[in-house]
PDB file of N, CA and C in Angstrom:
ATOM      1  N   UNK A   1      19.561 -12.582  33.168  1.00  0.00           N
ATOM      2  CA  UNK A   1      18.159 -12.381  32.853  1.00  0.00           C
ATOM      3  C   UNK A   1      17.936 -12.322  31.343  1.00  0.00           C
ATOM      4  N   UNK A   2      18.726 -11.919  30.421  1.00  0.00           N
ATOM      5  CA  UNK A   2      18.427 -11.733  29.049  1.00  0.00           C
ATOM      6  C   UNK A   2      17.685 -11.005  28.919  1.00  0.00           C
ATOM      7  N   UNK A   3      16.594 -11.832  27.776  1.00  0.00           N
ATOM      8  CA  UNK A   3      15.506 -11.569  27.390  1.00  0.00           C
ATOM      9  C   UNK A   3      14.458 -11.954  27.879  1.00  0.00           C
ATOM     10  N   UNK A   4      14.268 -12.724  29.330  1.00  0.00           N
ATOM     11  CA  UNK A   4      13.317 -12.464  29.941  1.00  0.00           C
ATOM     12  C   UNK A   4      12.202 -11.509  30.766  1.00  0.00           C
ATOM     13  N   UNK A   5      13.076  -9.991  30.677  1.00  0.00           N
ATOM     14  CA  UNK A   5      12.087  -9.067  30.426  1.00  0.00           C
ATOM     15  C   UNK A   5      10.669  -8.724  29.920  1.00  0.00           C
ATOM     16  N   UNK A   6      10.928  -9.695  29.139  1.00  0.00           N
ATOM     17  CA  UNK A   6      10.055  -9.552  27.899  1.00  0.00           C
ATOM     18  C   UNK A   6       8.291  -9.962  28.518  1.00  0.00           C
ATOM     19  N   UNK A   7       9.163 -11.344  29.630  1.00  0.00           N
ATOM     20  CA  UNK A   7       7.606 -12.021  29.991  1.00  0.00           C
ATOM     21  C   UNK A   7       7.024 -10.929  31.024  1.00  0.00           C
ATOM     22  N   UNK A   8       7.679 -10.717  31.933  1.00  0.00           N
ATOM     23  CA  UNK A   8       7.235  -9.262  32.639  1.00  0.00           C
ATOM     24  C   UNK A   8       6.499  -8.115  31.948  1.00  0.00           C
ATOM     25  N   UNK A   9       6.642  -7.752  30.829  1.00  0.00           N
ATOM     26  CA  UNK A   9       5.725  -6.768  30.328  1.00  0.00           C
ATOM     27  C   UNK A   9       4.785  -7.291  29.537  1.00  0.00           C
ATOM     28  N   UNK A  10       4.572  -8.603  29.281  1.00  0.00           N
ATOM     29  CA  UNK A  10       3.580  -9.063  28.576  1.00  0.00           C
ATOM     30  C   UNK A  10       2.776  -9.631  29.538  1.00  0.00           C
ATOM     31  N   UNK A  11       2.661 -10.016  30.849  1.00  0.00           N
ATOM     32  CA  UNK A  11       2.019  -9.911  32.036  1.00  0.00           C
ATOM     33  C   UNK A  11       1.850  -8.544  32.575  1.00  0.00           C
ATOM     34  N   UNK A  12       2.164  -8.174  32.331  1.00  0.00           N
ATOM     35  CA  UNK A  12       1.818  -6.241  32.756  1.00  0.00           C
ATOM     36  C   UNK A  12       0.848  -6.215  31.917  1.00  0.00           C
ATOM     37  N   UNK A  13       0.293  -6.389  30.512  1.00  0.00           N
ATOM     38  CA  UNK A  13       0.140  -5.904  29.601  1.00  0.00           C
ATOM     39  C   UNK A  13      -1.288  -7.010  29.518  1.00  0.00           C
ATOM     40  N   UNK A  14      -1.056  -8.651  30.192  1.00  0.00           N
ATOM     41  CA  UNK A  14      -2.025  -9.296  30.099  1.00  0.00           C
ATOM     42  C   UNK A  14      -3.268  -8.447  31.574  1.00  0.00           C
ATOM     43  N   UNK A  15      -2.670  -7.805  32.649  1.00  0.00           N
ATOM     44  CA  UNK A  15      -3.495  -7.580  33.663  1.00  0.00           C
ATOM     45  C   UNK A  15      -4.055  -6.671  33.386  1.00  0.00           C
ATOM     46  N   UNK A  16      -3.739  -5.415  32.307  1.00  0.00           N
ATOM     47  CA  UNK A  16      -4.111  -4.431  31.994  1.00  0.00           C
ATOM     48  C   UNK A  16      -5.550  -4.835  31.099  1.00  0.00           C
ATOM     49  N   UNK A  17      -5.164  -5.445  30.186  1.00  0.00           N
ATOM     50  CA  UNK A  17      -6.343  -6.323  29.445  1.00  0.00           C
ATOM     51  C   UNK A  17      -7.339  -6.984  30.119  1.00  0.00           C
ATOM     52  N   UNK A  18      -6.879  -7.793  31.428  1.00  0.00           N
ATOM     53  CA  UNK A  18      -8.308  -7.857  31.707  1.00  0.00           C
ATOM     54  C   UNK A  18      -8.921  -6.776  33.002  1.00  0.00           C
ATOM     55  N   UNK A  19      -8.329  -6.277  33.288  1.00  0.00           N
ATOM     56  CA  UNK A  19      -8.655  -5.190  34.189  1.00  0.00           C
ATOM     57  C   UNK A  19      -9.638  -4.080  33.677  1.00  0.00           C
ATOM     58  N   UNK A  20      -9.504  -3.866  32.126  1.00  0.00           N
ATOM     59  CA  UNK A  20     -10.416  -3.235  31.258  1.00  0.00           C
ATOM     60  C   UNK A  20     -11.140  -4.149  30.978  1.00  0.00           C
ATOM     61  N   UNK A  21     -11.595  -5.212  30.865  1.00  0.00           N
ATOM     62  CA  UNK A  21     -12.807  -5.982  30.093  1.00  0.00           C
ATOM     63  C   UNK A  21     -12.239  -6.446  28.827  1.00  0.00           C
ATOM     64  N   UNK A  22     -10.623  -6.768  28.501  1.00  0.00           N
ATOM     65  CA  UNK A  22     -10.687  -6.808  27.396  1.00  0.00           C
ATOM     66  C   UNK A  22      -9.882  -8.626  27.057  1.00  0.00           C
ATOM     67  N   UNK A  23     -10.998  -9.288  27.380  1.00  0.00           N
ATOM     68  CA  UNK A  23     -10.710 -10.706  27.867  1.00  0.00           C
ATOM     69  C   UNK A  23     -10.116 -11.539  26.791  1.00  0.00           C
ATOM     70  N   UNK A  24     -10.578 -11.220  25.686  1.00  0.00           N
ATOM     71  CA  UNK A  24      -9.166 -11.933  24.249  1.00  0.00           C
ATOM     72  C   UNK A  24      -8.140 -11.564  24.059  1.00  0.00           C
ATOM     73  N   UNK A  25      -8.035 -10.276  24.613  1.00  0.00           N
ATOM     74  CA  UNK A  25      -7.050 -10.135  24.436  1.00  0.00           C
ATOM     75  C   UNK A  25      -5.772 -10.596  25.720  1.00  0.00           C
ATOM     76  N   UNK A  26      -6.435 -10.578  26.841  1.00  0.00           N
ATOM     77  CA  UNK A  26      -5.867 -10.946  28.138  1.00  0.00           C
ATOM     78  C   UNK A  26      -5.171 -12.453  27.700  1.00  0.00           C
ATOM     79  N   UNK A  27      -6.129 -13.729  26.852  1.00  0.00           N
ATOM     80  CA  UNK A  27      -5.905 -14.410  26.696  1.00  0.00           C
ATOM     81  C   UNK A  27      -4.484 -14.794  25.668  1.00  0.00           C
ATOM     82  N   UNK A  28      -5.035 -14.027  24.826  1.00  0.00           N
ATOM     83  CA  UNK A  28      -3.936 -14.202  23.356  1.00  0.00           C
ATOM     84  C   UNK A  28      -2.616 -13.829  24.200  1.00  0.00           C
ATOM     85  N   UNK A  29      -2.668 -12.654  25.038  1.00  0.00           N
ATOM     86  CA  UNK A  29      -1.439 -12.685  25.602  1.00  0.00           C
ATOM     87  C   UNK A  29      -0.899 -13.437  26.507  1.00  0.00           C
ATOM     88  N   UNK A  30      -1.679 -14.680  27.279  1.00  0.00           N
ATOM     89  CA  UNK A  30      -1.379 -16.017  27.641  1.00  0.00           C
ATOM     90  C   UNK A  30      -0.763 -16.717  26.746  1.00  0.00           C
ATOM     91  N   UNK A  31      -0.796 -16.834  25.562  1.00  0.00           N
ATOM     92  CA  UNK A  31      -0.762 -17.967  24.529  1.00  0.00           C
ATOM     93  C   UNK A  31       1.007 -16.710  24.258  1.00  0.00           C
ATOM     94  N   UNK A  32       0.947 -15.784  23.879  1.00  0.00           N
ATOM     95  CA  UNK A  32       1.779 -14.958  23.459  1.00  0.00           C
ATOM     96  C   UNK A  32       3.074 -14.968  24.518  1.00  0.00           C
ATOM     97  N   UNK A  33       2.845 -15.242  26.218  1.00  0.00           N
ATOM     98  CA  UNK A  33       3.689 -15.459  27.065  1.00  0.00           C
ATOM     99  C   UNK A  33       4.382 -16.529  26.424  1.00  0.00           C
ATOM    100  N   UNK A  34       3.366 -17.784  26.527  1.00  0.00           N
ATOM    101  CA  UNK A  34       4.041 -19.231  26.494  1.00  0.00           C
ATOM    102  C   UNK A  34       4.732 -18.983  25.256  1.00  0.00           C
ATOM    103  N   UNK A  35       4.332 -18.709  24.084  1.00  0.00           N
ATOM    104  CA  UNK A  35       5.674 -18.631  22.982  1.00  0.00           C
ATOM    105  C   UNK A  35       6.762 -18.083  23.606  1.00  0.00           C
ATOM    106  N   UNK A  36       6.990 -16.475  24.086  1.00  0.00           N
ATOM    107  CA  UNK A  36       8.053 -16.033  24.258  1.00  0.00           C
ATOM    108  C   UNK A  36       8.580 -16.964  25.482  1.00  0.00           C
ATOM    109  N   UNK A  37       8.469 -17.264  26.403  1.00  0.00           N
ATOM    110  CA  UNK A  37       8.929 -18.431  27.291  1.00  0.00           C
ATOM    111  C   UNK A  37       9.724 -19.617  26.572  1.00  0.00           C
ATOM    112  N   UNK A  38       9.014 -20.399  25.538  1.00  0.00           N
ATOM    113  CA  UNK A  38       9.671 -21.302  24.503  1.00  0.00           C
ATOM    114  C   UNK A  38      10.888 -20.523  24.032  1.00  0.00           C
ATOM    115  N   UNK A  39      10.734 -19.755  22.975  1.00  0.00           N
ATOM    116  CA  UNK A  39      11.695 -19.381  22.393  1.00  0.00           C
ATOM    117  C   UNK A  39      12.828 -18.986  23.120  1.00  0.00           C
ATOM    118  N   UNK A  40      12.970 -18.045  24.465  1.00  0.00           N
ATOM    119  CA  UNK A  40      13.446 -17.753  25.100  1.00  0.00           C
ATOM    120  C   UNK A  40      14.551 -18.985  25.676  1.00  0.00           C
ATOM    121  N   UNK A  41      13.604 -19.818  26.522  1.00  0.00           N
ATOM    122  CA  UNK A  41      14.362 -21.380  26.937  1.00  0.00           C
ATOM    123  C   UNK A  41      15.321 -21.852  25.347  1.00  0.00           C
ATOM    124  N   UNK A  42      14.653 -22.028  24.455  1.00  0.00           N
ATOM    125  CA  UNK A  42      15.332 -22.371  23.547  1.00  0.00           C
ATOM    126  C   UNK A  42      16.449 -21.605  22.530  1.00  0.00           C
ATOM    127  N   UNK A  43      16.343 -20.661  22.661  1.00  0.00           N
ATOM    128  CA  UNK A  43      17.749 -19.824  22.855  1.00  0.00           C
ATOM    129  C   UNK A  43      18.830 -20.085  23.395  1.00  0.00           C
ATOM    130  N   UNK A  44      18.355 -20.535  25.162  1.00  0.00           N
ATOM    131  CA  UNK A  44      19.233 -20.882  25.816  1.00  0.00           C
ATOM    132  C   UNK A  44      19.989 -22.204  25.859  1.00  0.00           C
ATOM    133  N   UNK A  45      19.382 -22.780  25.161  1.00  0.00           N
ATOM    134  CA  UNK A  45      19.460 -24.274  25.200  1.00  0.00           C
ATOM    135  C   UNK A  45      19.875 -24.731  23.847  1.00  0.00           C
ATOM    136  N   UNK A  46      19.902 -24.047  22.903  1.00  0.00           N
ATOM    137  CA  UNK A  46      20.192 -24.309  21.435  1.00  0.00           C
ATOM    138  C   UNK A  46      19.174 -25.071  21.042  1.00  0.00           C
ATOM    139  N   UNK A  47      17.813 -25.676  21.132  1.00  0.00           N
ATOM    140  CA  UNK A  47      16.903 -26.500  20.765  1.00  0.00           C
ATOM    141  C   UNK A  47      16.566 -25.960  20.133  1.00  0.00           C
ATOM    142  N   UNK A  48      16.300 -25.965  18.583  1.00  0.00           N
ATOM    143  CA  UNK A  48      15.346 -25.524  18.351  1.00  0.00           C
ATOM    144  C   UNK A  48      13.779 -25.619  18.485  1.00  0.00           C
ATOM    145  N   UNK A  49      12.935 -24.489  17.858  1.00  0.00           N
ATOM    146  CA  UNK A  49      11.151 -24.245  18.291  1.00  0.00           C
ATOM    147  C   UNK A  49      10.576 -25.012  17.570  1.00  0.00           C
ATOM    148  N   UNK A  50       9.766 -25.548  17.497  1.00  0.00           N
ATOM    149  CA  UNK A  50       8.646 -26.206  16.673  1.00  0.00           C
ATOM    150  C   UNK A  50       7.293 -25.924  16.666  1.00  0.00           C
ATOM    151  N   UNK A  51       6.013 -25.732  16.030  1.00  0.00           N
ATOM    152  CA  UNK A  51       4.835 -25.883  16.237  1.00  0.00           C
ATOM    153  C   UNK A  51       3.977 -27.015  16.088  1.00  0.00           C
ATOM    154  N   UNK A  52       3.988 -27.643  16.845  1.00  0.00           N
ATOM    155  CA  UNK A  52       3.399 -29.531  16.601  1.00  0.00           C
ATOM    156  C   UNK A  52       2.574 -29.622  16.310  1.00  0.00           C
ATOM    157  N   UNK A  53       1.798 -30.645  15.899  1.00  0.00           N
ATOM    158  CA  UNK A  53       0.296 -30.778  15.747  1.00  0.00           C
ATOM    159  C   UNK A  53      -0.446 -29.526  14.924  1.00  0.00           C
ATOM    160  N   UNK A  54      -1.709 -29.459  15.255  1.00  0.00           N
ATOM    161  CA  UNK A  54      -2.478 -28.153  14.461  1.00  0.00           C
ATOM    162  C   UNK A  54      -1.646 -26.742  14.464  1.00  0.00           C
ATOM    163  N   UNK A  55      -0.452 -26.493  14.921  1.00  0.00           N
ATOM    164  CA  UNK A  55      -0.636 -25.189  15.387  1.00  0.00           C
ATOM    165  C   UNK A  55      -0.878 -24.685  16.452  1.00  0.00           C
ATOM    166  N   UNK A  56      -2.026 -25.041  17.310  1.00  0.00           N
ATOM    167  CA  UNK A  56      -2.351 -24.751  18.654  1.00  0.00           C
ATOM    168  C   UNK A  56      -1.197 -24.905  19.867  1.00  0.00           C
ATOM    169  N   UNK A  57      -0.008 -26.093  19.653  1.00  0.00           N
ATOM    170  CA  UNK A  57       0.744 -26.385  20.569  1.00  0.00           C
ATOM    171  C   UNK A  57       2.102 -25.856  20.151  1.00  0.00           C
ATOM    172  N   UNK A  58       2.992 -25.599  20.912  1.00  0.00           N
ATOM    173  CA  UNK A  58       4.418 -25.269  21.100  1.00  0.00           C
ATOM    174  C   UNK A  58       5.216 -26.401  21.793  1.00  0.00           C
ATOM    175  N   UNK A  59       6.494 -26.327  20.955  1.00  0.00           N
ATOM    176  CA  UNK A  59       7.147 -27.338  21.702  1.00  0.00           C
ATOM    177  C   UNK A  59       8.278 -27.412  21.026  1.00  0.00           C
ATOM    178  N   UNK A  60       9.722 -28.472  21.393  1.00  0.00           N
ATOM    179  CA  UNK A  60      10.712 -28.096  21.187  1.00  0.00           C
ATOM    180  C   UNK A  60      10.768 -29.641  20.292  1.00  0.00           C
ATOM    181  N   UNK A  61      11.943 -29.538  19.172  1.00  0.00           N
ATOM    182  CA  UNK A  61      11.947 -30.452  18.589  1.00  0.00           C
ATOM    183  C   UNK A  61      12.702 -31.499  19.039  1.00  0.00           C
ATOM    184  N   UNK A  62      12.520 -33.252  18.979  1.00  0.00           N
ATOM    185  CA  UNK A  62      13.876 -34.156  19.397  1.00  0.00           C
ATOM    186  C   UNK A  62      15.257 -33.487  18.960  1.00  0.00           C
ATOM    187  N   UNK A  63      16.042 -33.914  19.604  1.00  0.00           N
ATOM    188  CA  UNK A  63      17.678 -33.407  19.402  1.00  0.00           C
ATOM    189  C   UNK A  63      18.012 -34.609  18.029  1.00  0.00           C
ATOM    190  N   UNK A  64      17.288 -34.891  17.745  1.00  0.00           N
ATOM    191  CA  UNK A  64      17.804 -35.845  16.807  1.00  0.00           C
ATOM    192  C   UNK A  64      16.817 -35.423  15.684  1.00  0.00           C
ATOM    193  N   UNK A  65      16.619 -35.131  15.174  1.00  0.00           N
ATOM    194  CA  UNK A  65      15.504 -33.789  14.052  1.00  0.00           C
ATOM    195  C   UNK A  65      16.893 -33.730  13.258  1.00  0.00           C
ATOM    196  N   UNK A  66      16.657 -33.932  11.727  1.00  0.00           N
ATOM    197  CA  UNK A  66      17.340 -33.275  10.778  1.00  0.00           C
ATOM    198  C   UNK A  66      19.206 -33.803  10.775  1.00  0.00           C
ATOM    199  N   UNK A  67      19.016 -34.693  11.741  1.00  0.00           N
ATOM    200  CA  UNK A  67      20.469 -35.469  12.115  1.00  0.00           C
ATOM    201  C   UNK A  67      20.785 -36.923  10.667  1.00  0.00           C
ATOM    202  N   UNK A  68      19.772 -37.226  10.011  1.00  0.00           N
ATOM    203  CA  UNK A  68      19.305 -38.485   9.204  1.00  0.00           C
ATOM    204  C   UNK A  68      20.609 -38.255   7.672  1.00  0.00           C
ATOM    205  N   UNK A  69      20.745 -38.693   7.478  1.00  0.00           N
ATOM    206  CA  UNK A  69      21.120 -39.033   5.488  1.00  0.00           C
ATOM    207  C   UNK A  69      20.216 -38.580   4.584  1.00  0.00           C
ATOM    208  N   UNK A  70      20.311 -38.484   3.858  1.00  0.00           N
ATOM    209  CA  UNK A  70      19.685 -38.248   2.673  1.00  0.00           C
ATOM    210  C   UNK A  70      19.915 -39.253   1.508  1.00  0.00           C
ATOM    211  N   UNK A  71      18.862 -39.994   0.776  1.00  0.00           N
ATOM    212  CA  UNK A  71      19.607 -41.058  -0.303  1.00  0.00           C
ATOM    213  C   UNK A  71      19.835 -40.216  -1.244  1.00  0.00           C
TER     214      UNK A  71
END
């Protein structure tokens, strides 16, 4: 299991949020799952994380990233 603990209390923590009315924050901790989920997988996997595009997206980089020459 690792560090997948982690998503379990941040779903505890998202139901609590909206169970009070407190709906951005319910959300951010959607967005806050899916990171720890990434990072987590990619731990496991040696991939490293990336943030693509604007920022808004998560994702893992090609295995071939940073593999190139340099002139």
């Amino acid at each position: 299991m690792g560090n997948e603990w982690i998503i379990d209390v941040l779903e505890d923590l998202k139901t609590f949020a909206r169970m009070n009315g407190l709906d951005t924050l319910a959300s951010q901790l959607d967005d806050t799952a899916e990171v720890a989920r990434i990072e987590i997988e990619s731990t496991m996997t040696g991939a490293p994380l990336s943030v693509v595009g604007d920022g808004t997206k998560f994702g893992r980089l090609p295995a071939q990233t940073g593999t190139g020459h340099r002139a």
